[in-house]
Protein backbone atom coordinates (compact mmCIF):
# COMPACT_ATOMS: atom_id res chain seq x y z
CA UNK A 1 75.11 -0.21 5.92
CA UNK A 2 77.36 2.23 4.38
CA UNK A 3 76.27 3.96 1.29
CA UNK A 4 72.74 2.43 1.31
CA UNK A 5 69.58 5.13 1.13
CA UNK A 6 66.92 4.25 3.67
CA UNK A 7 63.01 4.53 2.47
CA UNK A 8 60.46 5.03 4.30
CA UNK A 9 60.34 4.67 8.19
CA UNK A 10 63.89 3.65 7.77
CA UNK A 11 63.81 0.83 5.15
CA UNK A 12 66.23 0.55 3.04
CA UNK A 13 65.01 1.83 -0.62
CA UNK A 14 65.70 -1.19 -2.25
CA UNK A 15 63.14 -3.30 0.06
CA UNK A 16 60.98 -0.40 0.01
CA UNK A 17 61.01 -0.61 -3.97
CA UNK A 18 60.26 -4.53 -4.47
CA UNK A 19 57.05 -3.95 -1.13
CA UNK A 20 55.33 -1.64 -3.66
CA UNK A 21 56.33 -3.44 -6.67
CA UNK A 22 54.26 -7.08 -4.52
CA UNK A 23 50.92 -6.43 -5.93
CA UNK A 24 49.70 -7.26 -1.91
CA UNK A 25 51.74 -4.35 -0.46
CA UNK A 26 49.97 -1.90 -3.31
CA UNK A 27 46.39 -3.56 -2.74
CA UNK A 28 46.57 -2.53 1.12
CA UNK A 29 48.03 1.08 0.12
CA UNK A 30 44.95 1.93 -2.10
CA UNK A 31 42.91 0.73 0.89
CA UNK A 32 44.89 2.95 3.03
CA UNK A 33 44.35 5.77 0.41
CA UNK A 34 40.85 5.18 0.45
CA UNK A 35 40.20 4.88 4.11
CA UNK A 36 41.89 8.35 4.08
CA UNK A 37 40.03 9.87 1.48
CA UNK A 38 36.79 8.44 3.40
CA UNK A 39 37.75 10.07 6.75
CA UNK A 40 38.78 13.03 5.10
CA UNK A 41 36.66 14.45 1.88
CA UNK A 42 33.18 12.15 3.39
CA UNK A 43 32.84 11.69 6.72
CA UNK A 44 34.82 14.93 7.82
CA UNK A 45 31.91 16.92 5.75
CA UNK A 46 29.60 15.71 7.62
CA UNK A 47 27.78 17.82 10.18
CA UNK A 48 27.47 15.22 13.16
CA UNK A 49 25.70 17.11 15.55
CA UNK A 50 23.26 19.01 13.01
CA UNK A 51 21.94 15.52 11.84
CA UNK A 52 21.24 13.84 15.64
CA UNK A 53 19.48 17.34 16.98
CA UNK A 54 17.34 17.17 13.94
CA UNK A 55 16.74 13.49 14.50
CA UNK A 56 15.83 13.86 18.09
CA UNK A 57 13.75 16.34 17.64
CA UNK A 58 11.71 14.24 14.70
CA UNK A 59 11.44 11.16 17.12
CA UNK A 60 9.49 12.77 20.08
CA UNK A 61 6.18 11.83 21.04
CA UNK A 62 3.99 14.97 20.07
CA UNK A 63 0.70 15.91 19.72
CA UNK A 64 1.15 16.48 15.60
CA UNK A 65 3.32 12.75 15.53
CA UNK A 66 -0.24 11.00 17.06
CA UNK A 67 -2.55 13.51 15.20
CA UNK A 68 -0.55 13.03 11.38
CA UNK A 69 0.16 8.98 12.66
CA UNK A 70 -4.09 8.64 13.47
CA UNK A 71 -4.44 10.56 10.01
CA UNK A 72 -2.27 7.62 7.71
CA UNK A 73 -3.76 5.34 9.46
CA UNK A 74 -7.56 5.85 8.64
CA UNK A 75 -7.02 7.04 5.27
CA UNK A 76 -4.52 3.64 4.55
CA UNK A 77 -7.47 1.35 5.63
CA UNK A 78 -10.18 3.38 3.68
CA UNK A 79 -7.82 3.11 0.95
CA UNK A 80 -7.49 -1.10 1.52
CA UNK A 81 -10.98 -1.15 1.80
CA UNK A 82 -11.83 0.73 -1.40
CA UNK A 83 -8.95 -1.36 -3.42
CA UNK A 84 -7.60 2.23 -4.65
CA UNK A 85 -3.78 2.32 -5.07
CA UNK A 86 -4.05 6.17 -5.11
CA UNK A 87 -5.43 6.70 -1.61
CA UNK A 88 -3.23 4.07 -0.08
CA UNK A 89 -0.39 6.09 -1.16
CA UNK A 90 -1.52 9.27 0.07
CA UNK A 91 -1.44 7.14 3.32
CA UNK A 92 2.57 6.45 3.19
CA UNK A 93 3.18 10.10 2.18
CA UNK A 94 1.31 10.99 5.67
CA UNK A 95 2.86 8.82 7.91
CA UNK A 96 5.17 10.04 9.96
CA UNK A 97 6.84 6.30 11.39
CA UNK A 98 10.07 6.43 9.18
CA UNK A 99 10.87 9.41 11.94
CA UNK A 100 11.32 6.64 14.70
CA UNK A 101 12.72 4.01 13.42
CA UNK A 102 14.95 6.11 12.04
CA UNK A 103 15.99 7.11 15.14
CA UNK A 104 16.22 3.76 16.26
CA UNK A 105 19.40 3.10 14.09
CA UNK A 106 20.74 6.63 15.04
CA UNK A 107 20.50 5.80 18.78
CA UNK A 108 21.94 2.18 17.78
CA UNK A 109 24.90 3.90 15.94
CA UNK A 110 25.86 5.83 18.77
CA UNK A 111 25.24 4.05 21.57
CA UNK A 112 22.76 6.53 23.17
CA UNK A 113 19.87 4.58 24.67
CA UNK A 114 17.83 7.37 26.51
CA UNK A 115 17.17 7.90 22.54
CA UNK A 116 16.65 4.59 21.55
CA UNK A 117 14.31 4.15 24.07
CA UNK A 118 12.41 7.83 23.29
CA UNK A 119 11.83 5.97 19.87
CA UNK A 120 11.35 2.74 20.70
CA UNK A 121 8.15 4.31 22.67
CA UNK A 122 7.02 6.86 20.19
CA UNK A 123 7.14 4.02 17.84
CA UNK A 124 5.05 1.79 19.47
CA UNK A 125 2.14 4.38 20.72
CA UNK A 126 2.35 5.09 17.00
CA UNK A 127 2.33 1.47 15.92
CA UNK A 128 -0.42 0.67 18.79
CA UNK A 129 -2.72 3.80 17.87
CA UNK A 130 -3.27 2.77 14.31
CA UNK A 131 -3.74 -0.90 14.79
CA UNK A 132 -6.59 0.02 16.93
CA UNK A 133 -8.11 2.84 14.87
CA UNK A 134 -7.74 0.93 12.11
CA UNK A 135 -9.46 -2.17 13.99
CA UNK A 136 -12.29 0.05 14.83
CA UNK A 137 -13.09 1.42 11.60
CA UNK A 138 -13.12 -2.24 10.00
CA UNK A 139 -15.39 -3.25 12.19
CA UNK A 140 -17.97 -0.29 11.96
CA UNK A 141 -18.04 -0.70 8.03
CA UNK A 142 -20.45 -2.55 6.20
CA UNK A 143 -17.24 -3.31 3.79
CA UNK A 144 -14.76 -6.28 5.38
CA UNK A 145 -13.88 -8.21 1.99
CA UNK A 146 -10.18 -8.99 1.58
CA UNK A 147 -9.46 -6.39 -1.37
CA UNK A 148 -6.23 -7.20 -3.65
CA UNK A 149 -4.49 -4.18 -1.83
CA UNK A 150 -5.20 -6.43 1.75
CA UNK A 151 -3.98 -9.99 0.44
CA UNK A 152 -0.76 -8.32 -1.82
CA UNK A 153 0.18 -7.10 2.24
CA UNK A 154 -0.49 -10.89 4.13
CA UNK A 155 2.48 -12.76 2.40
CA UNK A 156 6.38 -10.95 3.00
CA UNK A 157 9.38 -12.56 1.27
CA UNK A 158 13.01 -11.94 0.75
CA UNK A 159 12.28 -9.72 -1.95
CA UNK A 160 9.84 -6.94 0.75
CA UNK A 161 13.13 -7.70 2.93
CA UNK A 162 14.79 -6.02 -0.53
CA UNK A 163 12.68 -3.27 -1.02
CA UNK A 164 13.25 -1.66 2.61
CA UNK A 165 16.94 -2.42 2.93
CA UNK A 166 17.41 -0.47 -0.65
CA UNK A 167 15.24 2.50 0.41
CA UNK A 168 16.57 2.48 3.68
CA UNK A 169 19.86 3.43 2.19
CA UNK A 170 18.52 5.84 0.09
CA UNK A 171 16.75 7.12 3.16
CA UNK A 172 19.64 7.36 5.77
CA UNK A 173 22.13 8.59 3.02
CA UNK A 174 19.54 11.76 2.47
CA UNK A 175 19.47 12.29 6.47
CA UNK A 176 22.78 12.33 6.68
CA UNK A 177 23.91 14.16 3.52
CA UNK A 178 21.48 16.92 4.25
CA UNK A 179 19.18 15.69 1.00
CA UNK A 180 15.15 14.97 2.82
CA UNK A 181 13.37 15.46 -0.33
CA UNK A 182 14.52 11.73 -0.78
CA UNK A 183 12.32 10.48 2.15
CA UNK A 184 9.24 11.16 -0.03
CA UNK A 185 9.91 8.38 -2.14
CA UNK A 186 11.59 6.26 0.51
CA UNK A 187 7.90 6.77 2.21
CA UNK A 188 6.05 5.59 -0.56
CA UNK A 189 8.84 2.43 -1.36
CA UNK A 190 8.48 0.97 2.48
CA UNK A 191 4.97 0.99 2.66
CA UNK A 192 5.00 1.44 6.76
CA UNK A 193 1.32 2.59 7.22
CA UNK A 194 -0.62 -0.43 5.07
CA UNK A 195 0.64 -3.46 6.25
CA UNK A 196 -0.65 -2.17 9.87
CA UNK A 197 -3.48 -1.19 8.53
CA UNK A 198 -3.97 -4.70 7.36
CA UNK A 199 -3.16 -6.07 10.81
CA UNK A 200 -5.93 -3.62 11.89
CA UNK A 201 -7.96 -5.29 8.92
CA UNK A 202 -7.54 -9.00 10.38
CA UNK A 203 -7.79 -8.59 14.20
CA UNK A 204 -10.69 -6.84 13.27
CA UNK A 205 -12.34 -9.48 11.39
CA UNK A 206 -10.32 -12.25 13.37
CA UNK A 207 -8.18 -13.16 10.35
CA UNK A 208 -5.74 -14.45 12.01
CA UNK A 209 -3.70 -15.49 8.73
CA UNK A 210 -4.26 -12.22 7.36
CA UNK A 211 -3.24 -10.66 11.42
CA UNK A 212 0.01 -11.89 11.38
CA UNK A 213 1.22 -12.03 7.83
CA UNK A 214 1.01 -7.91 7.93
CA UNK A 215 2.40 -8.42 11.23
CA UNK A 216 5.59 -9.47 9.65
CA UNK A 217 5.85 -7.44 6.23
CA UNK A 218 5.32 -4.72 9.22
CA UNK A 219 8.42 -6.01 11.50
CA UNK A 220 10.36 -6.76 8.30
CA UNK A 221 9.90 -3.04 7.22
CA UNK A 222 10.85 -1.21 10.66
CA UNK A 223 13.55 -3.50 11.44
CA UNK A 224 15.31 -3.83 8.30
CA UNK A 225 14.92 0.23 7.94
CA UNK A 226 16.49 0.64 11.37
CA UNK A 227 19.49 -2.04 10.90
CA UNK A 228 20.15 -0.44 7.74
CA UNK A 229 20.39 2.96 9.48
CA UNK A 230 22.49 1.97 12.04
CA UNK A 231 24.96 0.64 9.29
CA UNK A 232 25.29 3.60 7.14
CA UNK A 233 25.58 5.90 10.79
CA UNK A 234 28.72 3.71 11.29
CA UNK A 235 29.75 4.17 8.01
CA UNK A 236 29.71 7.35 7.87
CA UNK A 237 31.59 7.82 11.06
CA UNK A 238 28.97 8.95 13.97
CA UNK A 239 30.66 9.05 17.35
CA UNK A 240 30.13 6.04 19.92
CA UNK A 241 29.97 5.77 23.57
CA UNK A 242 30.24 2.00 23.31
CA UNK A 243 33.66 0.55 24.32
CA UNK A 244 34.93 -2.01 21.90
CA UNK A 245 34.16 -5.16 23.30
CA UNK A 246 30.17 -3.62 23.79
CA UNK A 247 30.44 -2.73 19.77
CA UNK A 248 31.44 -6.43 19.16
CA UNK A 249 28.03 -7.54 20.95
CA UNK A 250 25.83 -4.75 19.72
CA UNK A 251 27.24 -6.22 15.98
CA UNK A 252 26.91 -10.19 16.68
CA UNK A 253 22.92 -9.18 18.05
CA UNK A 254 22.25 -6.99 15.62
CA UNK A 255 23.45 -9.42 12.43
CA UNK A 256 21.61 -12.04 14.22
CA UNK A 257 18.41 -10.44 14.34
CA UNK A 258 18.96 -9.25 10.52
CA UNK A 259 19.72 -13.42 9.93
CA UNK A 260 16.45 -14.04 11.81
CA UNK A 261 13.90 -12.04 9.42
CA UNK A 262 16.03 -13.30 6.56
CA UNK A 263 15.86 -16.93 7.04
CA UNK A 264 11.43 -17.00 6.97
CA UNK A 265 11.33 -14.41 4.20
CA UNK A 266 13.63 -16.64 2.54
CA UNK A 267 11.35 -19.90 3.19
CA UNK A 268 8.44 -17.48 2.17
CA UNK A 269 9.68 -16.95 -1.15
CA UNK A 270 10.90 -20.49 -1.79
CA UNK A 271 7.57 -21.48 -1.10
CA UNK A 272 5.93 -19.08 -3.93
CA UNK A 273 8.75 -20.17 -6.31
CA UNK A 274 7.79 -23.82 -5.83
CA UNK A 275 4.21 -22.88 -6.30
CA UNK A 276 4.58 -21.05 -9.57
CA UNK A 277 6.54 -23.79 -10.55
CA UNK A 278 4.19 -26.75 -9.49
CA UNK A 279 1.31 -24.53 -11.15
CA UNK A 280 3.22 -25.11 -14.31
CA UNK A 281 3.60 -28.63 -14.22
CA UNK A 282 -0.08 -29.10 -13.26
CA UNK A 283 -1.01 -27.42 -16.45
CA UNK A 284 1.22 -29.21 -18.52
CA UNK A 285 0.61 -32.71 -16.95
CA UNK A 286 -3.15 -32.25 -17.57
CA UNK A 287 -2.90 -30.85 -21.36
CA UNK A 288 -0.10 -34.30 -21.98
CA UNK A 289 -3.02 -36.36 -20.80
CA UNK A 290 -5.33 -35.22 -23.31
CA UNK A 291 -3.07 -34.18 -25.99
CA UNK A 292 -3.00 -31.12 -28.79
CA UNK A 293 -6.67 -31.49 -29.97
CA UNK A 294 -7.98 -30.98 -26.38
CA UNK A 295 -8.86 -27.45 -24.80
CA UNK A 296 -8.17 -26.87 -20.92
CA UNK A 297 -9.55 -24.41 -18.88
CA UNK A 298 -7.08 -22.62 -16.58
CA UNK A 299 -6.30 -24.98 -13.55
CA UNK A 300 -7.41 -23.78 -9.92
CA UNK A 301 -4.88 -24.90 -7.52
CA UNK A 302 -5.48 -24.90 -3.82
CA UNK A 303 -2.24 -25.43 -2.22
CA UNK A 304 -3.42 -24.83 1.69
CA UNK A 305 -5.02 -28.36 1.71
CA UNK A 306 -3.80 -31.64 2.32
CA UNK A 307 -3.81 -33.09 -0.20
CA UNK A 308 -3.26 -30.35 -2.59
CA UNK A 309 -6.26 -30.12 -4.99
CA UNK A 310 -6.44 -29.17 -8.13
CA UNK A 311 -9.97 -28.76 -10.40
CA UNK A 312 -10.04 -27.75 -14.00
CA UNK A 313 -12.47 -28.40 -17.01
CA UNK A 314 -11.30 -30.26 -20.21
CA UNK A 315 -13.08 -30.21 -23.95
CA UNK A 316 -11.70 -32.94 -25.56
CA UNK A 317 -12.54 -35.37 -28.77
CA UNK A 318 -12.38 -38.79 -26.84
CA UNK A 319 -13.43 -38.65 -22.56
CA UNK A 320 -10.62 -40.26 -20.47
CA UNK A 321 -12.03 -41.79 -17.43
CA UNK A 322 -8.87 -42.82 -15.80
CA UNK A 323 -7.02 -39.60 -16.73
CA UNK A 324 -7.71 -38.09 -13.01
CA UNK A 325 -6.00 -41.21 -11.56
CA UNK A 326 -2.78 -40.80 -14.25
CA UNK A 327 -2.73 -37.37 -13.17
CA UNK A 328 -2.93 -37.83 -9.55
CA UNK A 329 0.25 -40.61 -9.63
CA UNK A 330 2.12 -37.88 -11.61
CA UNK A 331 1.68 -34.93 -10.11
CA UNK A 332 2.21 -36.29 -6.70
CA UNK A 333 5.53 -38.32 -7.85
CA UNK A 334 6.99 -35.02 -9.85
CA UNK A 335 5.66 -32.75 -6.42
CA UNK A 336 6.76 -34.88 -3.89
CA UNK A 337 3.14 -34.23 -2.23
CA UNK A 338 -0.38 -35.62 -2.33
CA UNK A 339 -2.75 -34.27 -5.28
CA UNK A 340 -6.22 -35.17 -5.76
CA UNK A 341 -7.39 -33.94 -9.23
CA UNK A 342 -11.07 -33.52 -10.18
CA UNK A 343 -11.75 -32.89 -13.99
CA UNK A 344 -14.83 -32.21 -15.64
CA UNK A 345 -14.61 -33.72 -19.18
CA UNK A 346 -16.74 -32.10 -22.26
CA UNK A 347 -16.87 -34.55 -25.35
CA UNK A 348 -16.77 -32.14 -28.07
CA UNK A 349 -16.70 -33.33 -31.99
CA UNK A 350 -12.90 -32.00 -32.91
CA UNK A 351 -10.28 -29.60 -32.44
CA UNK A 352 -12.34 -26.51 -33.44
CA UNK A 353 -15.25 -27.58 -31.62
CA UNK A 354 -12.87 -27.79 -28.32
CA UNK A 355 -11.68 -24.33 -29.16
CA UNK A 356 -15.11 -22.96 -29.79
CA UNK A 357 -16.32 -24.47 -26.35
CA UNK A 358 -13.55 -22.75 -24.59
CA UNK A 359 -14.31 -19.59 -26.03
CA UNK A 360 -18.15 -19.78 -25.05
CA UNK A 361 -16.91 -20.90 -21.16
CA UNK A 362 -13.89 -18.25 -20.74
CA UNK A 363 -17.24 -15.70 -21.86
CA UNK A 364 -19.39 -17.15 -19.92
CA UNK A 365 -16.93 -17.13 -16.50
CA UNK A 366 -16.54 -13.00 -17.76
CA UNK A 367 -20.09 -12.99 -17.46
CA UNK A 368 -20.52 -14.40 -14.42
CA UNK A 369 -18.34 -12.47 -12.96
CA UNK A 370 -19.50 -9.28 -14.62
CA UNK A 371 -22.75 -9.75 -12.51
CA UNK A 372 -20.91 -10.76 -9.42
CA UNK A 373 -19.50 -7.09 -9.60
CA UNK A 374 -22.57 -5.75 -10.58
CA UNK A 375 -24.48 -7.57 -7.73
CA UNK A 376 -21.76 -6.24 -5.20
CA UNK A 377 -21.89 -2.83 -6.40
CA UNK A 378 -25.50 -2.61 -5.82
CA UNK A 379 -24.80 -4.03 -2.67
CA UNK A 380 -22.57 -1.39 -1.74
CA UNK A 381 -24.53 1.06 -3.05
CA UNK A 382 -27.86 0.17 -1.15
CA UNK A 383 -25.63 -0.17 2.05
CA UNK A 384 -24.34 3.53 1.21
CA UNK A 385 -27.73 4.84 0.56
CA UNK A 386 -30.09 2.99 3.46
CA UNK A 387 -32.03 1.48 1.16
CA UNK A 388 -32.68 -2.07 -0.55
CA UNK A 389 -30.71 -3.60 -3.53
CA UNK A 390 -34.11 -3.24 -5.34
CA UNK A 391 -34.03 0.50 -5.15
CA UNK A 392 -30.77 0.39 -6.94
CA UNK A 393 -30.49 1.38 -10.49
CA UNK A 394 -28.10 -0.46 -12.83
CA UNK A 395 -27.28 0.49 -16.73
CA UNK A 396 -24.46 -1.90 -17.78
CA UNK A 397 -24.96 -0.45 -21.53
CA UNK A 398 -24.19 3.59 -20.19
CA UNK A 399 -22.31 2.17 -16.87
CA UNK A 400 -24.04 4.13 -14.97
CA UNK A 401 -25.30 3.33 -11.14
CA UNK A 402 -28.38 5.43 -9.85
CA UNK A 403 -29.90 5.10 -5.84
CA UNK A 404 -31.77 7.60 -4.34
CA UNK A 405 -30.65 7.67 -0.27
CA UNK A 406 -32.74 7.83 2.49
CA UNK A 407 -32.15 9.82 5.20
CA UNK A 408 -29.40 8.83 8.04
CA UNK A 409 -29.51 10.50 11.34
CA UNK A 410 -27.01 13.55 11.67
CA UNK A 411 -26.34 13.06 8.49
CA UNK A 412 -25.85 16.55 6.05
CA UNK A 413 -25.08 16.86 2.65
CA UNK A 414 -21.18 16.52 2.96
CA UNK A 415 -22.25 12.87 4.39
CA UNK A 416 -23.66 11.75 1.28
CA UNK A 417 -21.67 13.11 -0.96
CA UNK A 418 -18.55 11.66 0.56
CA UNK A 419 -20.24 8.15 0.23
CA UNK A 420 -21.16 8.51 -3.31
CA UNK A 421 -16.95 9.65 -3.72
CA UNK A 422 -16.25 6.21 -1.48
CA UNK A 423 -18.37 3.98 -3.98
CA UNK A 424 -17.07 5.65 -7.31
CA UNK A 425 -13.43 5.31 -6.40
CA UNK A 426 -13.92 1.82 -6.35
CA UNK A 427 -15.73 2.12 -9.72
CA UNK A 428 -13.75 4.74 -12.38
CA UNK A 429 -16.00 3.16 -15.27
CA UNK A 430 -18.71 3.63 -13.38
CA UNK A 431 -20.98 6.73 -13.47
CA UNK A 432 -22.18 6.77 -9.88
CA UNK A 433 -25.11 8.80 -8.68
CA UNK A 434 -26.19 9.44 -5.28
CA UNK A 435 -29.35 11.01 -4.97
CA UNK A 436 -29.82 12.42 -1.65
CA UNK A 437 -32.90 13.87 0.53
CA UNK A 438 -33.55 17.38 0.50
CA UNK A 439 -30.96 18.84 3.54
CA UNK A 440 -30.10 21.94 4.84
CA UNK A 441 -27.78 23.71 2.34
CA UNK A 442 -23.96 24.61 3.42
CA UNK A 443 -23.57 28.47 4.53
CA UNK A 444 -21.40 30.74 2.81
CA UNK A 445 -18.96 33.65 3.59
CA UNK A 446 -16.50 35.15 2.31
CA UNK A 447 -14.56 38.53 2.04
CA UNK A 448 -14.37 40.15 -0.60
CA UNK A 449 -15.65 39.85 -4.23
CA UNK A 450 -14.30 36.47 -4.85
CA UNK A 451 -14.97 33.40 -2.88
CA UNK A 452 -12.12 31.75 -1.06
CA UNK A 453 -11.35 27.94 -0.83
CA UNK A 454 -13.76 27.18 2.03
CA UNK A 455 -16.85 29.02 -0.43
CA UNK A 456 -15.98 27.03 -2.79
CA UNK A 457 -16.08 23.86 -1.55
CA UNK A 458 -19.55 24.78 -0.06
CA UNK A 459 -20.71 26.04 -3.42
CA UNK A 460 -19.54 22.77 -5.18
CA UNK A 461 -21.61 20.87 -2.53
CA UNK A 462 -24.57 22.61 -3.06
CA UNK A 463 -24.23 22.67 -7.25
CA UNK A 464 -23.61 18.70 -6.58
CA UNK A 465 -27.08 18.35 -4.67
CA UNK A 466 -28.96 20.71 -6.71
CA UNK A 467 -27.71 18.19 -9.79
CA UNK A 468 -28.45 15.03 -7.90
CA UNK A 469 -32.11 15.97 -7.02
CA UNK A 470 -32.79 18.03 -10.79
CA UNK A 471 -34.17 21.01 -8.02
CA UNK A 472 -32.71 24.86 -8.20
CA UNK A 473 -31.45 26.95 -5.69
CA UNK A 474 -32.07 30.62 -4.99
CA UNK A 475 -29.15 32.72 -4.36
CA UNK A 476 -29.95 36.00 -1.67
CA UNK A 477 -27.68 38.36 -0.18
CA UNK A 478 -25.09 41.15 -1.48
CA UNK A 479 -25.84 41.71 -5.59
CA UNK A 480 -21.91 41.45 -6.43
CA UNK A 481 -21.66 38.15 -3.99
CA UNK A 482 -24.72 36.78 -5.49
CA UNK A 483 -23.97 36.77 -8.79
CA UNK A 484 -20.62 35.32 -8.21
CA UNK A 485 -22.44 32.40 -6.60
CA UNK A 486 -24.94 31.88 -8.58
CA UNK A 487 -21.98 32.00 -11.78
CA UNK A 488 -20.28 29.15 -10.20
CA UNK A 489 -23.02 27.17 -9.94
CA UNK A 490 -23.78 27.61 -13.24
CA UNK A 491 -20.23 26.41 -14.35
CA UNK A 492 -20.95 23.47 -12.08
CA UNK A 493 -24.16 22.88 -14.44
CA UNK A 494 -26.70 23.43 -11.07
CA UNK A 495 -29.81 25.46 -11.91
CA UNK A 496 -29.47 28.89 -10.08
CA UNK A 497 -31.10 31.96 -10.00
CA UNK A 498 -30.71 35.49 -7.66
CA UNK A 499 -33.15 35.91 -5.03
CA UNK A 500 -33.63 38.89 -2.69
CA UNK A 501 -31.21 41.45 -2.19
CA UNK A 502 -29.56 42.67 0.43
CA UNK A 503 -28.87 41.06 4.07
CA UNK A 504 -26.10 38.27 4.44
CA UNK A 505 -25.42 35.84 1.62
CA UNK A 506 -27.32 32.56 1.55
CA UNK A 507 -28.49 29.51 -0.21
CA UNK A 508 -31.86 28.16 -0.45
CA UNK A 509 -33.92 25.04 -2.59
CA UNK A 510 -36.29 26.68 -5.09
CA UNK A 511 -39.13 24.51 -6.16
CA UNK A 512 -38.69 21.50 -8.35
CA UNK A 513 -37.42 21.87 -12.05
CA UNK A 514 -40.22 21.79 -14.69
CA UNK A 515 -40.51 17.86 -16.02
């Protein structure tokens, strides 16, 4: 070996030379490169200990978790109820379960189950506690329909799986990285407060379809959130007490549960796929059996019944009376399930007739269900107000909704006014009114000239009552205070006028408005 240079760890440099010139030898030195880089410049940066206090901490079972927890939980079902997007969010930005689960994949990560099971128990008094609230507020209210916000909540697939797995990352790279203004939107993206509202929603009406599809966009949620933790805490380097061969087991369990959720999510989806697919072909199968000059209305499927049924209605120049036969042996052949088809066939002179005749049904199906709204609204609306749906008030020309309410035990101004707000958020082209009876008026103090936010939300609750009933109010106490009362009605467009001065400062009903 005389006169030969030696490379690295003693290799000669010529053998050294042709490893890094074999493209596999340079492929595992990047990797080596990287893993370095990794330990070094990411995981070395991060503050270990500053990110599991803070996580404990979050994951205890406190007065403030049940209070904010019981909070999300009746305003999410309000919001199902109601159909209104808006409120349903506020829900998710309340809800304080990501804090939990969370910790569930923390306490995974590092092996350290005293944690895992502080938040395996905060999350289920959490999870428990609004199920039941939520159960008892369905079944005091007069509303238990399934809104669109309840059924889009009763059927998880792969792509819900998706949707938490993605903002789970986003979520657990912001805990870690020091970056929380992130879990807003991870809040709103996994949706952890509805779907157990919705469970609420069906073991309170004993839905059980409804029960236990929310059930599982609900398990779904938490458990791909947690998983996805746990992964990205291992990623980024977080300590273990496990010993190797436990990290092997906590791994195989851990992928087998995520395999478990994926494989019905998966089956859920197919199933949708197929459906949108065979919804297709129904259409298309009925408009071949009647050809180009023939009109069909759009098909309703019902896919939960054996067989499969399918109804439509057909305008067409020349009546078929073997066509739902033809389109029973199709449909079930191209399926690969039984169909029975019932079509109601409307002999119409030609093509323009058929599209004419069309027209006049697709109007007359808006119409109908026009009134259907119309006849629930004043349904609501009379269940709001105590009364009858005959002492309801419709104007579909101004769109606007008129009951006067009669008077509920314990029940003050703020009661009806919040009712009227429940109804018209269900309504925004609706101009709802509320009318109710003549109630003690809300006190006011304040310090000061100017009225804080508590005066003002009485003063807006009086100027709404003195509108609803057409009646002034009389405005007593300090001259200054008074004034700026009786100005702020005024804004509000309430009659008001200053009383006696002098004394504390105080609302009363003048006599009715001149007709």
């Amino acid at each position: 070996m005389d006169g030969e240079t030696t490379g690295e760890k003693g290799r000669p440099a010529g053998e050294v030379a042709a490893a890094v010139r074999n493209p596999q030898w340079s492929f595992l030195r990047v990797v080596v490169s990287f893993r370095r880089w990794w330990r070094e410049m990411v995981v070395g940066t991060v503050e270990q200990g500053e990110v599991i206090a803070r996580r404990r901490e979050e994951c205890a079972l406190s007065s403030r978790y049940l209070f904010m927890t019981a909070m999300s939980a009746g305003i999410a079902v309000l919001g199902l109820l109601l159909s209104s997007p808006a409120v349903v969010i506020g829900a998710m930005l309340l809800s304080p379960l990501m804090d939990p689960i969370m910790g569930l994949g923390f306490a995974l990560a590092i092996g350290d189950y005293r944690w895992l099971r502080q938040s395996a128990r905060s999350l289920a008094w959490g999870t428990a506690m609004a199920v039941g609230l939520c159960a008892v507020i369905v079944f005091m209210s007069p509303l238990q329909d399934i809104t669109p916000e309840i059924a889009s909540r009763t059927r998880p697939n792969l792509f819900d799986l998706l949707v938490a797995l993605f903002s789970a990352l986003a979520g657990a790279y912001a805990m870690i990285r020091g970056r929380e203004g992130t879990i807003v939107g991870v809040a709103i993206a996994t949706a952890l407060m509805p779907p157990l509202a919705v469970v609420g929603f069906g073991l309170a009406t004993a839905n059980w379809t409804v029960f236990w599809g929310a059930l599982l966009l609900y398990i779904t949620n938490f458990v791909t959130i947690a998983l996805t933790v746990w992964a990205m805490a291992r990623l980024y380097g977080f300590s273990v007490t496990l010993t190797e061969r436990q990290s092997r087991w906590q791994n195989f369990v851990l992928g087998a549960v995520f395999v478990a959720l994926v494989v019905p999510l998966g089956l859920s989806l197919r199933q949708i796929a197929w459906e949108a697919a065979a919804a297709r072909q129904v259409r298309s199968e009925l408009a071949q059996n009647f050809g180009s000059a023939a009109r069909l209305s759009q098909p309703e499927i019902e896919f939960d019944t054996e067989p499969m049924r399918v109804s439509a209605f057909v305008w067409t120049t020349r009546l078929q009376p073997d066509a739902e036969v033809r389109a029973e042996e199709s449909l079930a052949r191209r399926l690969g399930t039984p169909v029975d088809v019932q079509l109601k066939q409307f002999l119409v002179r030609d093509e323009q007739s058929a599209e004419e005749a069309q027209l006049a049904s697709a109007k007359e199906a808006e119409e109908r269900a026009a009134r259907d709204r119309l006849d629930d609204l004043a349904t609501r609306l009379a269940v709001a107000a105590g009364t009858s749906e005959d002492d309801v008030l419709l104007d579909r020309q101004r769109r606007r909704a008129l009951v006067r309410a009669e008077p509920l035990p314990g029940a003050g101004l703020a009661a009806y006014a919040a009712l009227e707000r429940r109804v018209a958020a269900t309504e925004p082209e609706w101009r709802i009114e509320l009318v109710p009876p003549v109630s003690a008026l809300p006190p006011i103090a304040f310090e000061g000239e100017e009225p804080d936010a508590a005066a003002r939300e009485a003063i807006a609750l009086a100027g709404w009552a003195a509108r609803r009933l057409g009646r002034p109010l009389i405005v007593s106490g300090p001259e200054a205070r008074a004034e700026a009362v009786r100005a702020l009605l005024a804004e509000q467009g309430a009659e008001a006028r200053l009383g006696e001065t002098g004394g504390t400062l105080r609302l009363a009903w003048g006599d009715f408005a001149a007709e």
